[in-house]
C-alpha atoms as a PDB file:
ATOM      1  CA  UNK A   1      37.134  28.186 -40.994  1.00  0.00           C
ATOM      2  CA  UNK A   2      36.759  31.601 -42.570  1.00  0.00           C
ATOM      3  CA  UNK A   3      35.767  34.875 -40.791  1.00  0.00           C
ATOM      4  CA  UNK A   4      34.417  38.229 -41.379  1.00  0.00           C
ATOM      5  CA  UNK A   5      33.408  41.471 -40.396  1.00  0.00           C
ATOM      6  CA  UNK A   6      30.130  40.068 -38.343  1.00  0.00           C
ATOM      7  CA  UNK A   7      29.562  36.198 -39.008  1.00  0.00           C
ATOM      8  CA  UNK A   8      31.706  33.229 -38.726  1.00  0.00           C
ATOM      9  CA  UNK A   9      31.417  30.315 -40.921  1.00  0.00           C
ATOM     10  CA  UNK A  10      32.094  26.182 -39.727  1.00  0.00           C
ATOM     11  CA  UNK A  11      32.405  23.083 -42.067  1.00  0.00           C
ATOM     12  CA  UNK A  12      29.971  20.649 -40.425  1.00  0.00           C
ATOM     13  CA  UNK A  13      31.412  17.973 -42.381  1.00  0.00           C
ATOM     14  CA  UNK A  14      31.910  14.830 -40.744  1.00  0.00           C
ATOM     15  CA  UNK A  15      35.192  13.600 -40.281  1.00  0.00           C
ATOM     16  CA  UNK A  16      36.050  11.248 -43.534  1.00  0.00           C
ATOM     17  CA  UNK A  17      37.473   7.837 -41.607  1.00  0.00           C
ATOM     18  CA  UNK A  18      33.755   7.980 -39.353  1.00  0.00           C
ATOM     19  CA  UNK A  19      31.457   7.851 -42.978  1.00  0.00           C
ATOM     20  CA  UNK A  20      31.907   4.642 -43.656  1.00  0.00           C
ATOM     21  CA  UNK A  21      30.896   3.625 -40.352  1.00  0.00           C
ATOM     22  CA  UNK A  22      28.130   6.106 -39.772  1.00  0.00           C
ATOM     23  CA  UNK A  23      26.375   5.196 -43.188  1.00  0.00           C
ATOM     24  CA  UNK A  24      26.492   1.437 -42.301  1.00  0.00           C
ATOM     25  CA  UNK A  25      24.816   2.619 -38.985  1.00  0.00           C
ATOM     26  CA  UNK A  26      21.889   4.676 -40.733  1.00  0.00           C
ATOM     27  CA  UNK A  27      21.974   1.173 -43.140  1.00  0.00           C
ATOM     28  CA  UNK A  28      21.072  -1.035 -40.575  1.00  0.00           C
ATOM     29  CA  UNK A  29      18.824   1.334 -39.021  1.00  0.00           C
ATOM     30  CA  UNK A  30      16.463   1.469 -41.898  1.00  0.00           C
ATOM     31  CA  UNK A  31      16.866  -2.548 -42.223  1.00  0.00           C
ATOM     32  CA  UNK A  32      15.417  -2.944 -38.928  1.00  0.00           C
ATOM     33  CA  UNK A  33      12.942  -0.722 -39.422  1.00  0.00           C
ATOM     34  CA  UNK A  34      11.521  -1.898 -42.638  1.00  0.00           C
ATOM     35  CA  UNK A  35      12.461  -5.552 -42.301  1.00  0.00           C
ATOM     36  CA  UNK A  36      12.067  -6.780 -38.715  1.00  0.00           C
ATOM     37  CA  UNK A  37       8.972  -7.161 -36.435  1.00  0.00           C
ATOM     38  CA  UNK A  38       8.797  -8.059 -32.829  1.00  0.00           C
ATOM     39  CA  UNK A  39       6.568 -10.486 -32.041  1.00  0.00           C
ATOM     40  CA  UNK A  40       4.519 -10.598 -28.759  1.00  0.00           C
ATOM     41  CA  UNK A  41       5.536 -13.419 -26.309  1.00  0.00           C
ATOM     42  CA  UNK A  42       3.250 -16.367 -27.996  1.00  0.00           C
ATOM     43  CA  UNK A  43       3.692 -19.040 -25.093  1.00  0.00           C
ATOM     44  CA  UNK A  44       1.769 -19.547 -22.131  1.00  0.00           C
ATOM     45  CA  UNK A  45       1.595 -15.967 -19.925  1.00  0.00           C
ATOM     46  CA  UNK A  46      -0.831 -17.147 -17.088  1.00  0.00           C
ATOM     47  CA  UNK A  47      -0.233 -20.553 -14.693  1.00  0.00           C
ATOM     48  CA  UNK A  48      -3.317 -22.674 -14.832  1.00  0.00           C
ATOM     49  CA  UNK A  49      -5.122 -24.198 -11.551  1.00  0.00           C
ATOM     50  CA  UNK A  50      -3.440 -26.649  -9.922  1.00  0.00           C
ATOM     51  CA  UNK A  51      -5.467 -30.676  -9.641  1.00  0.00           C
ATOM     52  CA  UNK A  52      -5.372 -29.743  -6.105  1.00  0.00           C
ATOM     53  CA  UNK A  53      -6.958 -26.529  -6.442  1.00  0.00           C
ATOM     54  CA  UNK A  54      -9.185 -27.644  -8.527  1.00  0.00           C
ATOM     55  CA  UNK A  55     -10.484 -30.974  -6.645  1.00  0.00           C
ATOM     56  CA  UNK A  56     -10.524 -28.310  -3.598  1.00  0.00           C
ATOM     57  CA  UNK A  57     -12.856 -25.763  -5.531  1.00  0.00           C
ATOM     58  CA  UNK A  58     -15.160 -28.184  -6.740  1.00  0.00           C
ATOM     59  CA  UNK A  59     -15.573 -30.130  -3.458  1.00  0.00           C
ATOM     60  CA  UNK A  60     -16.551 -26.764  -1.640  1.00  0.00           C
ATOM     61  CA  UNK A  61     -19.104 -25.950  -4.072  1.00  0.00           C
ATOM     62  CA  UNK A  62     -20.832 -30.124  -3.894  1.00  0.00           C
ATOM     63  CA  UNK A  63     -20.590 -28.824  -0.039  1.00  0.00           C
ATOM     64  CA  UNK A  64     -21.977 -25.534  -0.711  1.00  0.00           C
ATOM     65  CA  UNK A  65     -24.722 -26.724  -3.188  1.00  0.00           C
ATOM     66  CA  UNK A  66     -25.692 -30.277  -1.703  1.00  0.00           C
ATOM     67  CA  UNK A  67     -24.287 -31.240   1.714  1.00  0.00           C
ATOM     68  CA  UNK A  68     -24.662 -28.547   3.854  1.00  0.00           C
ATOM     69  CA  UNK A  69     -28.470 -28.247   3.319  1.00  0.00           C
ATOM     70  CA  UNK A  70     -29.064 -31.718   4.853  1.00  0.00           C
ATOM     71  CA  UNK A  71     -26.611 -30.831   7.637  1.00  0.00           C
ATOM     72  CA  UNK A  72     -28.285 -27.170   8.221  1.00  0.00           C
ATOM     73  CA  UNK A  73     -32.091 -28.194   7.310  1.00  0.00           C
ATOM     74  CA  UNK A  74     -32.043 -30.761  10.855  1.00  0.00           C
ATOM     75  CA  UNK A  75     -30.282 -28.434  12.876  1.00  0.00           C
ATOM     76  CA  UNK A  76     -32.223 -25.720  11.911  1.00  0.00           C
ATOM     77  CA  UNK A  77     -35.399 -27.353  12.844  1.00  0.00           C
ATOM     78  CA  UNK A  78     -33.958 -28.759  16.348  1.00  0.00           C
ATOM     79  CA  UNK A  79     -33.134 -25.065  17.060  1.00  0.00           C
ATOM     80  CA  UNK A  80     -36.778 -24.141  16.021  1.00  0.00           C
ATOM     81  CA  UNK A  81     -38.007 -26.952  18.009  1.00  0.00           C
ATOM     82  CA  UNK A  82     -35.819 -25.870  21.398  1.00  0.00           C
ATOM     83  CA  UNK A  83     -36.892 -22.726  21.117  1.00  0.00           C
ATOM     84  CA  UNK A  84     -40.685 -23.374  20.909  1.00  0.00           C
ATOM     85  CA  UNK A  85     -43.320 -22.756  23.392  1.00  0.00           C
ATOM     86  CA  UNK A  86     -44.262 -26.565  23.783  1.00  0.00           C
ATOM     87  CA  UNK A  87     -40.687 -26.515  25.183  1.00  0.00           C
ATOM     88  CA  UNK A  88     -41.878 -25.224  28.330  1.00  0.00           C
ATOM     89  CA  UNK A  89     -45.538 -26.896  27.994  1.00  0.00           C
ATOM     90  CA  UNK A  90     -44.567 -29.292  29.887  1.00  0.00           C
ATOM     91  CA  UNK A  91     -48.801 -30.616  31.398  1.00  0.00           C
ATOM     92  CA  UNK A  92     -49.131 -31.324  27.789  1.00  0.00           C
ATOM     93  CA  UNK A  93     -46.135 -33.262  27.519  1.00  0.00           C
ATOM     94  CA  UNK A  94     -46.905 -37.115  27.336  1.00  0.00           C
ATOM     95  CA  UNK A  95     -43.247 -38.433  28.483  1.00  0.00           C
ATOM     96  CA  UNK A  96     -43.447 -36.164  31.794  1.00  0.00           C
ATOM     97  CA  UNK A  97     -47.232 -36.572  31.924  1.00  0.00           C
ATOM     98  CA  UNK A  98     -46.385 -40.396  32.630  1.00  0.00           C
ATOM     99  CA  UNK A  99     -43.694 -39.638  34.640  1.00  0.00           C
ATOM    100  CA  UNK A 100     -45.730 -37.469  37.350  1.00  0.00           C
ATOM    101  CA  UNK A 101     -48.424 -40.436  36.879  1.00  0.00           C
ATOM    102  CA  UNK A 102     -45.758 -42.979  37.671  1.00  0.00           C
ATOM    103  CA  UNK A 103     -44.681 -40.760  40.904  1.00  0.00           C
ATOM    104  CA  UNK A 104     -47.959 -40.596  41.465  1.00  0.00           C
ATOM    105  CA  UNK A 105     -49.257 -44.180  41.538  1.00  0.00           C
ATOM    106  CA  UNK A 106     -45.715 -44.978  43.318  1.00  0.00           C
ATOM    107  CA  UNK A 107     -47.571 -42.807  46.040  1.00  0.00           C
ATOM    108  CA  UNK A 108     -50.653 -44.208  45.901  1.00  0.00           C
ATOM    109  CA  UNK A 109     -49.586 -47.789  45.731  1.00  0.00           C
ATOM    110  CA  UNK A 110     -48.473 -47.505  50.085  1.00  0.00           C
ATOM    111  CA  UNK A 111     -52.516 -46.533  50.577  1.00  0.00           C
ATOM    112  CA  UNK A 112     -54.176 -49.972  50.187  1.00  0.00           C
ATOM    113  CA  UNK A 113     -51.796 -51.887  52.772  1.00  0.00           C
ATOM    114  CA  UNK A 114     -52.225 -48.516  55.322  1.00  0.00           C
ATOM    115  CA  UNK A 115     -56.059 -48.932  55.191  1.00  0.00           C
ATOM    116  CA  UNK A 116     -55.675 -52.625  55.728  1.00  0.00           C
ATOM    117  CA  UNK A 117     -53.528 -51.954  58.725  1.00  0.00           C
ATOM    118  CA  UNK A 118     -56.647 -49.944  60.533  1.00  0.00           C
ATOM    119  CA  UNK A 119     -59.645 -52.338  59.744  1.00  0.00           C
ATOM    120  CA  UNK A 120     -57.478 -54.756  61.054  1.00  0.00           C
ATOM    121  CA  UNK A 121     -56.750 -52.601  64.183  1.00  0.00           C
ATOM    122  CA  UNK A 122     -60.562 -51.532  64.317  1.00  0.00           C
ATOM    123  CA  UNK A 123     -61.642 -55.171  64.008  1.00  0.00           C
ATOM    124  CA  UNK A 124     -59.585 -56.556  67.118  1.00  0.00           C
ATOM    125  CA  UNK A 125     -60.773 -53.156  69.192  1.00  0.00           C
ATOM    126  CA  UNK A 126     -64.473 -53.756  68.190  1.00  0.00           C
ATOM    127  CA  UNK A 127     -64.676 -50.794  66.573  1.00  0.00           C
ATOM    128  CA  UNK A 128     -64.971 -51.597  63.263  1.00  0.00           C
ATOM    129  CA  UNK A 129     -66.927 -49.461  60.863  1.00  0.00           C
ATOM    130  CA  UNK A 130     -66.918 -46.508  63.528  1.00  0.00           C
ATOM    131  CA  UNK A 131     -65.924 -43.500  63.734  1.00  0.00           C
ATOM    132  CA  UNK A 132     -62.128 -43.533  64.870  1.00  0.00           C
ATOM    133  CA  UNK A 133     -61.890 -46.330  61.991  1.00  0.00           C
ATOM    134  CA  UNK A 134     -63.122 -43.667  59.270  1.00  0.00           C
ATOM    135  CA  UNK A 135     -60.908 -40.689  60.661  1.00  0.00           C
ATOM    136  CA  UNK A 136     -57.943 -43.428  60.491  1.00  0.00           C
ATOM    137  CA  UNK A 137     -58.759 -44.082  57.048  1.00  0.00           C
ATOM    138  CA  UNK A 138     -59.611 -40.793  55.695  1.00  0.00           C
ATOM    139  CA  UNK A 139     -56.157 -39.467  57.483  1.00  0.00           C
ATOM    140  CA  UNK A 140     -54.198 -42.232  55.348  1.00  0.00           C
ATOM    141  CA  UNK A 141     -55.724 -41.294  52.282  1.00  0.00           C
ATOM    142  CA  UNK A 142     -55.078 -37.986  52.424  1.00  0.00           C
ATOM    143  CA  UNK A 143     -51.475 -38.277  52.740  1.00  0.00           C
ATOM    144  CA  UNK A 144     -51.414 -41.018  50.296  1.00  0.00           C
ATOM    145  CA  UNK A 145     -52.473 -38.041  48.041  1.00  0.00           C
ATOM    146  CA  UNK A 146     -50.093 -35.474  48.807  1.00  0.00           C
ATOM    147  CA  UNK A 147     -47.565 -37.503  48.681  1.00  0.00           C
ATOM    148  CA  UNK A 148     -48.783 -38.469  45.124  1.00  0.00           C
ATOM    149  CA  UNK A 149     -49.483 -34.594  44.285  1.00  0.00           C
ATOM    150  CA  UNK A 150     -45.549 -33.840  45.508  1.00  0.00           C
ATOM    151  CA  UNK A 151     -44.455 -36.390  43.326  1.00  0.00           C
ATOM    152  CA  UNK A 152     -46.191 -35.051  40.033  1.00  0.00           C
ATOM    153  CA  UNK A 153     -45.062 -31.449  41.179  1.00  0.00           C
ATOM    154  CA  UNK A 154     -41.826 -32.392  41.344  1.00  0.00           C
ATOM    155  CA  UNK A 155     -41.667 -34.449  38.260  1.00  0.00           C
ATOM    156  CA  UNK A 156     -43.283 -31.197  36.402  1.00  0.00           C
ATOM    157  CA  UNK A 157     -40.695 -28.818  37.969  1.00  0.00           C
ATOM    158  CA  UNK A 158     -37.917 -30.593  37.255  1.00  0.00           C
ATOM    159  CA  UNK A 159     -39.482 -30.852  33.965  1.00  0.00           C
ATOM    160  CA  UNK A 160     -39.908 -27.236  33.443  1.00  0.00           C
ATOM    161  CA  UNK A 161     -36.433 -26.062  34.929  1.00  0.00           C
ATOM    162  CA  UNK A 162     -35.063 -28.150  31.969  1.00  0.00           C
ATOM    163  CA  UNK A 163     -37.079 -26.928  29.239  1.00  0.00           C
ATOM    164  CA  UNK A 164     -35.653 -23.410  30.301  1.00  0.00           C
ATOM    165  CA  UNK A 165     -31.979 -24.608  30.288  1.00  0.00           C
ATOM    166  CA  UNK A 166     -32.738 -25.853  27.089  1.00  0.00           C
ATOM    167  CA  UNK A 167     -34.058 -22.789  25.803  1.00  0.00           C
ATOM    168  CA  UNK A 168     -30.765 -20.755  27.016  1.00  0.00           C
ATOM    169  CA  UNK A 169     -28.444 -23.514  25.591  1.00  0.00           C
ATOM    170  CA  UNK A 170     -30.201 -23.395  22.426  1.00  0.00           C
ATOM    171  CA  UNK A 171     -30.671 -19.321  22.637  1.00  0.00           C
ATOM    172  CA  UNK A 172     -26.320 -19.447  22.822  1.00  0.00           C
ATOM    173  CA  UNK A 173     -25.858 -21.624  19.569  1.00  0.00           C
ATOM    174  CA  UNK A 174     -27.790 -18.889  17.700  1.00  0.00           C
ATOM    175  CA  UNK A 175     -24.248 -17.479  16.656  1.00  0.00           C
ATOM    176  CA  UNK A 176     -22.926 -20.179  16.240  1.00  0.00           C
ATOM    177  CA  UNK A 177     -25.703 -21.771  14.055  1.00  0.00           C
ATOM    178  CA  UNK A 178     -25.846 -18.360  11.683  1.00  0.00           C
ATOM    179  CA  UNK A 179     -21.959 -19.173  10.983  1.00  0.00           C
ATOM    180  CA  UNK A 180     -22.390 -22.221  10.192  1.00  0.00           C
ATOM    181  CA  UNK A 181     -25.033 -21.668   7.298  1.00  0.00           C
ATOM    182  CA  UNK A 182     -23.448 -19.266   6.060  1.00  0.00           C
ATOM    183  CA  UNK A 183     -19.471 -20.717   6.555  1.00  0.00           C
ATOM    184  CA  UNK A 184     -20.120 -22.697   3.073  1.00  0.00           C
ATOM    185  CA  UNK A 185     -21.126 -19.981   1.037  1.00  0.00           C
ATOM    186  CA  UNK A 186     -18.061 -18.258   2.280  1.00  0.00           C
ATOM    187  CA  UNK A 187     -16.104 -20.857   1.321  1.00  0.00           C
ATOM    188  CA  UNK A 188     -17.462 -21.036  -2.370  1.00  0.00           C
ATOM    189  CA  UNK A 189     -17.160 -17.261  -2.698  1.00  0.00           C
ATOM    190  CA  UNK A 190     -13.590 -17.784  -1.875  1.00  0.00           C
ATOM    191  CA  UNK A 191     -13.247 -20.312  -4.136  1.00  0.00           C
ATOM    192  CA  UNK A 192     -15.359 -17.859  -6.898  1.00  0.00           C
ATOM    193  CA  UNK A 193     -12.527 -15.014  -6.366  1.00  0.00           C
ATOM    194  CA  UNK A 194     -10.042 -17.264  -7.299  1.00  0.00           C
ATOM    195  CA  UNK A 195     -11.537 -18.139 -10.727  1.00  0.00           C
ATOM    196  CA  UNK A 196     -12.402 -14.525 -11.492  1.00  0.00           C
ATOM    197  CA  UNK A 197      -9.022 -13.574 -10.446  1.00  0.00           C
ATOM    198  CA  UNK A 198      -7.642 -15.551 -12.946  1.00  0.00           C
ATOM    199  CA  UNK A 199     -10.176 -14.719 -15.907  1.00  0.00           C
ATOM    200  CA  UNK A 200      -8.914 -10.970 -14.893  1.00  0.00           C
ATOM    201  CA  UNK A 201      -5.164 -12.311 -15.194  1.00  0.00           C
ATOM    202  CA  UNK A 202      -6.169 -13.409 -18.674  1.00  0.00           C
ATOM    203  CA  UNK A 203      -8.182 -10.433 -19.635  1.00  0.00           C
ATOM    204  CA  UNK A 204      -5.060  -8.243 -18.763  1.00  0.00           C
ATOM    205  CA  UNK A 205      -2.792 -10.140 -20.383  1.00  0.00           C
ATOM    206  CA  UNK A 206      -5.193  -9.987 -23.747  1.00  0.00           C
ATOM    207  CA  UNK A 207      -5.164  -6.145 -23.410  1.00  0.00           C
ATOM    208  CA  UNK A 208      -1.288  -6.319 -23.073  1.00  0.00           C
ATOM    209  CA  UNK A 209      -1.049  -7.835 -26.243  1.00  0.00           C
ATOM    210  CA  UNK A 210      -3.493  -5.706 -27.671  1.00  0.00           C
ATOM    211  CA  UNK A 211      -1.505  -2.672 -26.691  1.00  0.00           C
ATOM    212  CA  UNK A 212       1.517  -4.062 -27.619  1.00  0.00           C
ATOM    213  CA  UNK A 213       0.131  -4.836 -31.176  1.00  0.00           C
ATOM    214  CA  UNK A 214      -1.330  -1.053 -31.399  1.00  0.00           C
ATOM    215  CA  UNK A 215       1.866   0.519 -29.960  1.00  0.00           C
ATOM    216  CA  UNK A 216       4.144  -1.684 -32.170  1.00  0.00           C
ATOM    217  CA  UNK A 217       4.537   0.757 -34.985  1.00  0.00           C
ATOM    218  CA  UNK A 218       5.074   3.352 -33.092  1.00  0.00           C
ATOM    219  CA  UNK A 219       8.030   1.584 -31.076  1.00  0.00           C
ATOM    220  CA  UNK A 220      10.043   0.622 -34.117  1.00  0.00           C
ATOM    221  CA  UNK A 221       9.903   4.309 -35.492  1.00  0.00           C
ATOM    222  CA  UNK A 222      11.203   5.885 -32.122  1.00  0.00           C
ATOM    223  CA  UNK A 223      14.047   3.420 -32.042  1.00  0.00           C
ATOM    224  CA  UNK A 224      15.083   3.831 -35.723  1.00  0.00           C
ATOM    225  CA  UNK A 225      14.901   7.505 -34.670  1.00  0.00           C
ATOM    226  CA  UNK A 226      17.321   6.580 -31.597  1.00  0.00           C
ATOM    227  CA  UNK A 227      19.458   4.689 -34.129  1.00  0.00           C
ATOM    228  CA  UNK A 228      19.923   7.334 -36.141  1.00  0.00           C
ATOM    229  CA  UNK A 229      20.605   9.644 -33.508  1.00  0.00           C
ATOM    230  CA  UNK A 230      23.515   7.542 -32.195  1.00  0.00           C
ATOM    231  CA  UNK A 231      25.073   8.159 -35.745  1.00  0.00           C
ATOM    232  CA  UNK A 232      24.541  11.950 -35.464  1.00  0.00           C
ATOM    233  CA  UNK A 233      28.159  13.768 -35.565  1.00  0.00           C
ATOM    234  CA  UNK A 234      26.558  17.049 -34.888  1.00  0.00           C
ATOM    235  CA  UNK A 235      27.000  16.427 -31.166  1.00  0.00           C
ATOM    236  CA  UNK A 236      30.290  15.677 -31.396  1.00  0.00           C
ATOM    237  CA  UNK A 237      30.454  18.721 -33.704  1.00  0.00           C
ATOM    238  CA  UNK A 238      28.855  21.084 -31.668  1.00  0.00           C
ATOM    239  CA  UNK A 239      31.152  20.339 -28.321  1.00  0.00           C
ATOM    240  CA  UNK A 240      34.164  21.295 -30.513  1.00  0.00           C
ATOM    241  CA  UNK A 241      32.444  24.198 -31.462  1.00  0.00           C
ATOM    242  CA  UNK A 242      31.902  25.072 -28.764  1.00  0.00           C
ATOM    243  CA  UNK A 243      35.693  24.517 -27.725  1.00  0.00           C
ATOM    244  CA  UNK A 244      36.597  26.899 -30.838  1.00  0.00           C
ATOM    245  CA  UNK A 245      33.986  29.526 -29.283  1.00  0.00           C
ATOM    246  CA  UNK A 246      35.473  29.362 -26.162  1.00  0.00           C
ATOM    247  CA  UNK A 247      39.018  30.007 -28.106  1.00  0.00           C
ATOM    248  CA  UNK A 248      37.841  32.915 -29.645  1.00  0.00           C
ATOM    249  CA  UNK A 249      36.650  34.730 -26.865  1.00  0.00           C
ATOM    250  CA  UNK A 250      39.886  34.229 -25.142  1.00  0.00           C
ATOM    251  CA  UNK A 251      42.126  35.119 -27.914  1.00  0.00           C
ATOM    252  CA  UNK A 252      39.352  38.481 -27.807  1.00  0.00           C
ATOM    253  CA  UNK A 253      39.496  38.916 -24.223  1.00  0.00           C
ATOM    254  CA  UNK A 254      43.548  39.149 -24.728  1.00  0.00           C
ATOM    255  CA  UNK A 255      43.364  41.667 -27.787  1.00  0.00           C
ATOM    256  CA  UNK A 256      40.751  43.926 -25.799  1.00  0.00           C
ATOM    257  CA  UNK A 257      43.024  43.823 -22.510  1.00  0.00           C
ATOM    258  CA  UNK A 258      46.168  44.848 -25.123  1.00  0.00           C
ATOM    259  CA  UNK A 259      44.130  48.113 -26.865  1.00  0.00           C
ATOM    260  CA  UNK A 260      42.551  48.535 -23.230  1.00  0.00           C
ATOM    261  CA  UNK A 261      46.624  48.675 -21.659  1.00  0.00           C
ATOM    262  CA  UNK A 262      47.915  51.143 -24.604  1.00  0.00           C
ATOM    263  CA  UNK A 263      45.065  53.360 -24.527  1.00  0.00           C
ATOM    264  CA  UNK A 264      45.431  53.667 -20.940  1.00  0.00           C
ATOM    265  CA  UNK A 265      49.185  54.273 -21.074  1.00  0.00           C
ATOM    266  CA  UNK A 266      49.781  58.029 -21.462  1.00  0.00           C
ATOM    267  CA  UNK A 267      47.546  58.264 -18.519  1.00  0.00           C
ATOM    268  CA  UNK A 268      49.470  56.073 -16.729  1.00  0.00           C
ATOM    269  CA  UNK A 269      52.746  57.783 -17.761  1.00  0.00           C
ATOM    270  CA  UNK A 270      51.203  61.117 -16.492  1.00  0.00           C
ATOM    271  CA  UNK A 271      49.863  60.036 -13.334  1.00  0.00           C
ATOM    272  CA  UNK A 272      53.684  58.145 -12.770  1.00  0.00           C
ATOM    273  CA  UNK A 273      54.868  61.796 -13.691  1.00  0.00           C
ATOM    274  CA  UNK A 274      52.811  63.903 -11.596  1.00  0.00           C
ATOM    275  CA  UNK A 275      53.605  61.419  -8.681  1.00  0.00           C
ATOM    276  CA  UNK A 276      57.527  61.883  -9.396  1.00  0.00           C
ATOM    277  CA  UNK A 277      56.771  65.359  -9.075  1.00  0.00           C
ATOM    278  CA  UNK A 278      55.005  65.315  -6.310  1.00  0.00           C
ATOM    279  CA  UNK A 279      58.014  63.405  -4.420  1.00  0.00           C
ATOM    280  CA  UNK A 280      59.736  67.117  -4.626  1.00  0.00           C
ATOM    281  CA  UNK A 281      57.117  69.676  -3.270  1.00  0.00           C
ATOM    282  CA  UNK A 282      59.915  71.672  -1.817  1.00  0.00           C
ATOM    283  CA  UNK A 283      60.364  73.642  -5.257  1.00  0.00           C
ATOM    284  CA  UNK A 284      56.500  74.028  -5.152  1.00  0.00           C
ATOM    285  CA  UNK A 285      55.273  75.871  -1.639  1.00  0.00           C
ATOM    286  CA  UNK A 286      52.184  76.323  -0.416  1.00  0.00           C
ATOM    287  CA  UNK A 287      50.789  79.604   0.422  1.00  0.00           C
ATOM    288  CA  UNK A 288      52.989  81.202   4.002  1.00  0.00           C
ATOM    289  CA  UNK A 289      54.987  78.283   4.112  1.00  0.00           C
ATOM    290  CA  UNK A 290      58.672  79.112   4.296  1.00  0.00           C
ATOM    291  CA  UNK A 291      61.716  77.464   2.620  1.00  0.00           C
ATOM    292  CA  UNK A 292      64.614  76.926   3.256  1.00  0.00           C
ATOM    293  CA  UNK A 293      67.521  79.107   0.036  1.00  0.00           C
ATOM    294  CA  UNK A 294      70.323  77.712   1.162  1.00  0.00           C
ATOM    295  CA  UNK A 295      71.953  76.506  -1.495  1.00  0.00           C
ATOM    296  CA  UNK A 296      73.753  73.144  -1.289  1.00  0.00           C
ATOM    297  CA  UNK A 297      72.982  69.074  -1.507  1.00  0.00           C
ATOM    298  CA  UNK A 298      69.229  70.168  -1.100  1.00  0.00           C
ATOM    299  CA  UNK A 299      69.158  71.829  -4.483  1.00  0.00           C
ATOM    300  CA  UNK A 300      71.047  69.274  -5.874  1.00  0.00           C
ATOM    301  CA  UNK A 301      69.122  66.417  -4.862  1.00  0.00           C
ATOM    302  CA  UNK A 302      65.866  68.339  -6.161  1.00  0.00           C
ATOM    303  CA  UNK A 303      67.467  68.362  -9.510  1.00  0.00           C
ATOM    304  CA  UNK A 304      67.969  65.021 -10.133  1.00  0.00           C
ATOM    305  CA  UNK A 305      64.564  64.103  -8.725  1.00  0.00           C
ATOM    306  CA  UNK A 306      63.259  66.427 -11.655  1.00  0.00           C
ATOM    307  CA  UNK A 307      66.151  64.937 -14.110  1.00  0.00           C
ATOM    308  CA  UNK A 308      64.779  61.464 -13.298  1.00  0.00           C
ATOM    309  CA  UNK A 309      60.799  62.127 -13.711  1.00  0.00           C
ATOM    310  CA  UNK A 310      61.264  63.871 -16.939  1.00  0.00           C
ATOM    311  CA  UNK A 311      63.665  61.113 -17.862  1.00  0.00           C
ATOM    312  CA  UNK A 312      60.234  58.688 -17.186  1.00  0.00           C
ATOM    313  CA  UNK A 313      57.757  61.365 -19.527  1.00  0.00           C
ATOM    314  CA  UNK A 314      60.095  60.875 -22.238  1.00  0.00           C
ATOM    315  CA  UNK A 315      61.174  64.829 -21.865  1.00  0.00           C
ATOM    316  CA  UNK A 316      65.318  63.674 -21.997  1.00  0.00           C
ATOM    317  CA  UNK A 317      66.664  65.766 -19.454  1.00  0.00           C
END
């Protein structure tokens, strides 16, 4: 290390038993770099559908495409059907039509052995073909008819009060009909996400290895930068320069305190003197104070105070 007026000089040269080792480091560096490529992972990145998966994706789309329509075409028509007006049309329905005739003629049928009953009754009073015989008969007939007419009313209203619960019931199972259609198509978009999920899995894992491939070059220089790097002694060089630094300014710190100390010193000595001086202010009164002549151990003791503070200034007394 040499040093002058203003600059300061340091051998950066490495230490000698370190070259060896530090130019088989930069060696091997510049081998990897030139000689060696990485290769992208070449086996198989993304797991393939299960037989499962598979039989289960293809069976919801034969569902989806082919059997629900012949499950949801029926139903949809029954719905269409309970819902109709012809539901509640129920004097233009044949089956309760011969129902209410049925009731009807069930009514009916009690008239022809009633009527028998008064010509019988007329002919053994004599007054056959009169006029108590045809107030008997029309009597009988009449409620052979309303009893036929309540029959076919009833038959009609019972008819009619189950069209309208039919109706409601098949008003309810709109919800649940609309889920239904659509519940297969739900299914086979499921089934779609999972196959687009996995052409995205192998789309990103193309562009990996695309970027991989592009960034390549770029890797290998930034480590055989880093490689060299680790071989670099300067850093080790410039913490024990740093060290030396700090050395320096200590030993200058010490030589500035020592010119700092004997600069100061007369000063020091003065200010000591003036102080010893000081200690005997008897020999020095202030203005109309009075002191004590009388000679003896004062005046002596005065003396050697002034013996002994000239003795500190150098003066020799």
């Amino acid at each position: 290390m040499s040093k002058g007026a203003d600059t300061e000089t340091i051998n950066a040269d490495p230490w000698d038993v370190a070259v060896p080792y530090m130019e088989g480091g930069f060696k091997e560096a510049q081998n990897l770099y030139n000689d060696y490529t990485p290769q992208y992972y070449s086996g198989q990145t993304q797991a393939g559908f299960s037989p499962d998966q598979l039989t289960a994706q293809q069976g919801i789309r034969d569902f989806a495409v082919q059997g629900a329509p012949s499950i949801m075409n029926p139903a949809l028509s029954a719905y269409q059907q309970g819902t109709s007006a012809n539901m509640l049309d129920v004097a233009n329905n044949p089956y309760v039509n011969n129902m209410a005739q049925a009731a009807s003629d069930r009514a009916m049928g009690s008239l022809q052995p009633e009527l028998a009953n008064i010509r019988s009754g007329a002919i053994a009073s004599g007054g056959y073909g009169g006029g108590r015989q045809g107030i008997a008969e029309g009597n009988a007939l009449a409620g052979a008819a309303d009893s036929a007419n309540q029959a076919a009313a009833q038959i009609y209203g019972q008819a009619y009060g189950q069209g309208l619960g039919h109706q409601a019931n098949t008003l309810g199972m709109t919800g649940g009909l609309m889920n239904a259609g659509f519940s297969p198509y739900g299914a086979l978009g499921q089934s779609g996400g999972q196959q687009q999920a996995r052409e995205q899995a192998l789309i990103k894992d193309a562009m990996a290895q695309q970027q991989f491939t592009q960034n390549l070059p770029y890797d290998k220089f930034n480590k055989y930068q880093q490689g060299i790097a680790g071989f670099s002694p300067y850093s080790a060089l410039g913490a024990s320069g740093g060290q030396q630094q700090a050395r320096e300014q200590a030993l200058i710190r010490d030589a500035m305190a020592r010119q700092q100390f004997e600069q100061n010193l007369p000063y020091d000595k003065f200010s000591k003197y003036q102080q010893g001086i000081s200690g005997f202010s008897p020999l020095v009164p202030a203005t109309g104070q009075q002191v004590s002549t009388s000679p003896g151990a004062s005046a002596m003791s005065n003396i050697g105070g002034l013996a002994q503070a000239a003795s500190l200034m150098g003066l020799g007394f």
